[in-house]
N, C-alpha and C. Protein backbone atom coordinates (compact mmCIF):
# COMPACT_ATOMS: atom_id res chain seq x y z
N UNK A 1 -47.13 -22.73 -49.22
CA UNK A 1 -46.94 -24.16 -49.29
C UNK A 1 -45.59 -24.43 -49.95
N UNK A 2 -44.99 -25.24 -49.34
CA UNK A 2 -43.60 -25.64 -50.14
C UNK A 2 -43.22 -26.33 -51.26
N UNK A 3 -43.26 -26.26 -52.03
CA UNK A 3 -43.06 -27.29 -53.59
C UNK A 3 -41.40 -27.28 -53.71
N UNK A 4 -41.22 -28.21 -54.76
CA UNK A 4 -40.02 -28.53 -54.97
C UNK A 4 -39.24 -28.42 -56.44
N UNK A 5 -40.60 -27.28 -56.78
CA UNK A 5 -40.28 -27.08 -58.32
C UNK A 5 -38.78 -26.20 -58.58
N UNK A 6 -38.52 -26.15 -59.63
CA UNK A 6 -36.93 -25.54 -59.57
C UNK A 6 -37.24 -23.99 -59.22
N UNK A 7 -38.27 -23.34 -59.15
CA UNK A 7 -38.40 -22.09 -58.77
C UNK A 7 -38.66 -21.75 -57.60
N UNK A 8 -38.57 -23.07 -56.80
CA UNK A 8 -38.40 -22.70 -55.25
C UNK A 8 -36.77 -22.55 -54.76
N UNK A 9 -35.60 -23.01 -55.29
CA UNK A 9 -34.22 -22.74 -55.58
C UNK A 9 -33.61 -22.48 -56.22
N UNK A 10 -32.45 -21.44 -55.72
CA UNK A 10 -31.56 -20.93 -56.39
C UNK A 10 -30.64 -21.93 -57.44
N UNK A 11 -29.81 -21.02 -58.65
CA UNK A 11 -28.97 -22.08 -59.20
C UNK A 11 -27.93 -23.00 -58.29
N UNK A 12 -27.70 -22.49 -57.28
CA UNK A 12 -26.72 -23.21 -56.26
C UNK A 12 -27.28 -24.05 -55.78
N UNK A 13 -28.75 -24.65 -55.74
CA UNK A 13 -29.37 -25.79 -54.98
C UNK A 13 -30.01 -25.08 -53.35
N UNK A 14 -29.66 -24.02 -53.37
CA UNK A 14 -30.26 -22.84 -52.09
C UNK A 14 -31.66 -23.04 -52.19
N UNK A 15 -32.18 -23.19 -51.31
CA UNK A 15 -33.74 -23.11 -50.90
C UNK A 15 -33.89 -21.41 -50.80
N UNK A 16 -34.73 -21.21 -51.83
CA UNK A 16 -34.76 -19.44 -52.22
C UNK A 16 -35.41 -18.96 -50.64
N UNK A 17 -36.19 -19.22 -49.74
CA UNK A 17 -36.56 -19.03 -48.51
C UNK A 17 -35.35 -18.95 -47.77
N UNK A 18 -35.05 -19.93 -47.41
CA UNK A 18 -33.66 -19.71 -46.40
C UNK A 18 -32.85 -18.96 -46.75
N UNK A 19 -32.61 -18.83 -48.02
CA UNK A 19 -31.43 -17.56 -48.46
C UNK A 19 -31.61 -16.39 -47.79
N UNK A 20 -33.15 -15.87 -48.57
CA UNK A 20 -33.38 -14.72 -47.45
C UNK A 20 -33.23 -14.52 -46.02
N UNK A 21 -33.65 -15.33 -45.84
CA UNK A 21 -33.45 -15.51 -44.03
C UNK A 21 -32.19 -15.17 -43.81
N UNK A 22 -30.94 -16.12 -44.42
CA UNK A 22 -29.72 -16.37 -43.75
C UNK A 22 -29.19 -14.71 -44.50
N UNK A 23 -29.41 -14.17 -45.60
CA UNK A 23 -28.95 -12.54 -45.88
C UNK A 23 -29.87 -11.47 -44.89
N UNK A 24 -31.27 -11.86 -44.21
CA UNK A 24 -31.71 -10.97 -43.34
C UNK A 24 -31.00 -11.14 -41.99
N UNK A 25 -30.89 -12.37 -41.33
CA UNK A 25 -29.97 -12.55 -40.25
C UNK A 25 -28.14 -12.21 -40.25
N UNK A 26 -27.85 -12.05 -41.42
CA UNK A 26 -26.59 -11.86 -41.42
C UNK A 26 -26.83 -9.94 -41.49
N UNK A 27 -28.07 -9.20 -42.09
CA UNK A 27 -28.08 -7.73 -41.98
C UNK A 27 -28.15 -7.16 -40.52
N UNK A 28 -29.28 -8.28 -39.76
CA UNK A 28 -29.22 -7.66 -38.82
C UNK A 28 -28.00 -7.57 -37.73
N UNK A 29 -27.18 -8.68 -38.00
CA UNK A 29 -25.94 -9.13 -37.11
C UNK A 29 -25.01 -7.70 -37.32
N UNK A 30 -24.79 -7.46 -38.44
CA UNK A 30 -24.31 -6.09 -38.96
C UNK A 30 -24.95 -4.89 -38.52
N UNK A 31 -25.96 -4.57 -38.39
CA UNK A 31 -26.30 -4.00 -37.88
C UNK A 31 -26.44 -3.72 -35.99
N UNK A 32 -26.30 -5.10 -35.37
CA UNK A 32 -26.34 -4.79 -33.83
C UNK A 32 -24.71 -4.75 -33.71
N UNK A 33 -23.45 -5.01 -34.34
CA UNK A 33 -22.68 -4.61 -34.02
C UNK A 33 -22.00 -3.18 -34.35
N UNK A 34 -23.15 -2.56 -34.98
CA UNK A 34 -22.49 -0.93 -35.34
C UNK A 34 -22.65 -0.04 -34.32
N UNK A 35 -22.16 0.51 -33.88
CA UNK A 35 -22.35 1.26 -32.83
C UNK A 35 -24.00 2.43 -33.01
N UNK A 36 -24.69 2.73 -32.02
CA UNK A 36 -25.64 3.47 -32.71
C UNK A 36 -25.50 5.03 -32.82
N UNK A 37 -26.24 5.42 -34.07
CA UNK A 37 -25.51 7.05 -34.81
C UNK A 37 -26.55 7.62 -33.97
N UNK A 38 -26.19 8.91 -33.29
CA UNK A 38 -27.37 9.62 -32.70
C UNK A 38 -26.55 10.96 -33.57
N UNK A 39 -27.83 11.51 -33.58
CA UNK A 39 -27.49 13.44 -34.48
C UNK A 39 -26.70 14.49 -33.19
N UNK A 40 -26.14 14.91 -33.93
CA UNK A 40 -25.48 15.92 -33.02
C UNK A 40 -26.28 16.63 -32.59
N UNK A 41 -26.92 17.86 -31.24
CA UNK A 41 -27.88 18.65 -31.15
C UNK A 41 -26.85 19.88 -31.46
N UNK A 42 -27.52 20.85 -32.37
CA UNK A 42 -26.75 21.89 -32.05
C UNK A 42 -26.92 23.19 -30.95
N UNK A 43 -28.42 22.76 -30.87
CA UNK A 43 -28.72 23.72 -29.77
C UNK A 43 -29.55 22.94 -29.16
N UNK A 44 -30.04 23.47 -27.63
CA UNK A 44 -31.06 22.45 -26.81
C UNK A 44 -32.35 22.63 -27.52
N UNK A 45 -33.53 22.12 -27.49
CA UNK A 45 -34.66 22.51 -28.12
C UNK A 45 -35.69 23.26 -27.45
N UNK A 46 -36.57 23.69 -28.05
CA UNK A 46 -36.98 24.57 -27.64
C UNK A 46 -38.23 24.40 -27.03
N UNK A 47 -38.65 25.66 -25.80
CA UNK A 47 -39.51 25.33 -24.83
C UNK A 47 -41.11 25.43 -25.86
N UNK A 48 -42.05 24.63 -25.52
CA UNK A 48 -43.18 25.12 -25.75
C UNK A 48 -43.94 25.86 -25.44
N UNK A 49 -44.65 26.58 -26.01
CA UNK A 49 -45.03 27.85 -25.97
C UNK A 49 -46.69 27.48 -25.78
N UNK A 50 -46.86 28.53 -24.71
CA UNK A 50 -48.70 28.39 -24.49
C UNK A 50 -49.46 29.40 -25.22
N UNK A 51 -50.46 29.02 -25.40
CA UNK A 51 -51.14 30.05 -26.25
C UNK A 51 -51.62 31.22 -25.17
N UNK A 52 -51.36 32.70 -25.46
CA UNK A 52 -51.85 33.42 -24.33
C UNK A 52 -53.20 34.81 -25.05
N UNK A 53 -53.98 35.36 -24.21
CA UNK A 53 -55.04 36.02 -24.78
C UNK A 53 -54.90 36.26 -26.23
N UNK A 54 -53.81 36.98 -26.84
CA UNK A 54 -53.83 37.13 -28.33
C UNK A 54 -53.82 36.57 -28.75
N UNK A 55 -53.76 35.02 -28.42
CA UNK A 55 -53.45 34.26 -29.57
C UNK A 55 -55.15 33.72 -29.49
N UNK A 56 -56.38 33.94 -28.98
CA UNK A 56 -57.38 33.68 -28.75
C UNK A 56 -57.64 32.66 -27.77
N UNK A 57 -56.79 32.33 -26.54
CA UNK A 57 -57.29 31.88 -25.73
C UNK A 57 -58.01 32.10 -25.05
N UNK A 58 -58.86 31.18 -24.41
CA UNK A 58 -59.77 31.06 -23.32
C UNK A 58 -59.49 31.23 -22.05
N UNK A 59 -60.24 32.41 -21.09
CA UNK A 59 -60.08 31.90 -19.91
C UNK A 59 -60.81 30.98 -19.09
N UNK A 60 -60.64 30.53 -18.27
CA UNK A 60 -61.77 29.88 -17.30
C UNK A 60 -61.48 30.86 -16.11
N UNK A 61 -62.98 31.34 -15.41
CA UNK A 61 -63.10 31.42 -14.44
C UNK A 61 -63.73 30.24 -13.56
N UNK A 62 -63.00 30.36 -11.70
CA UNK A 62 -64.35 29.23 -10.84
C UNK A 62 -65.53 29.99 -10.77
N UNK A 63 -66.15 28.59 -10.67
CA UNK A 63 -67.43 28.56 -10.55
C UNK A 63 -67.79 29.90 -9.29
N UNK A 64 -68.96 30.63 -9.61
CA UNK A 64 -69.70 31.32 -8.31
C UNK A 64 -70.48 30.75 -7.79
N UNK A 65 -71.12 31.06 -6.79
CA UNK A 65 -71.79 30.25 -5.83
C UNK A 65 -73.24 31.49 -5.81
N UNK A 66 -73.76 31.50 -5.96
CA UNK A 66 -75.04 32.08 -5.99
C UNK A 66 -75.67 31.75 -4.52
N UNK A 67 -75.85 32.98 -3.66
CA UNK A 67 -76.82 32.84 -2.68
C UNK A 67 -78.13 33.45 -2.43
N UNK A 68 -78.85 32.85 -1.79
CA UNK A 68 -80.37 33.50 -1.75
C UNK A 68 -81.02 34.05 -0.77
């Protein structure tokens, strides 16, 4: 709720709300004009690895068909 007590403004007569605003809109302005930092790779990354019998995998076999 908005009141008008002196602790809703700054000593400058600033509405302590809008201040923030106008220092968050002025960060982000700074921020969309920086170019964006990506990390250098130094090497490509690496493939993932499947787990194979030693490592305790499972096999599946198909299904058999049972005849009579």
């Amino acid at each position: 709720m908005f009141s008008y007590s002196s602790a809703s403004f700054s000593d400058n007569g600033t509405c302590n709300k809008c201040s923030i605003f106008v220092a968050l809109e002025a960060r982000v302005s700074e921020l969309e004009a920086e170019p964006p930092r990506v990390a250098p790779r130094s090497s490509p990354p690496a493939e993932p690895t499947q787990p194979g019998p030693q490592a305790g995998g499972v096999t599946i076999f198909p299904a058999q068909r049972h005849t009579r």
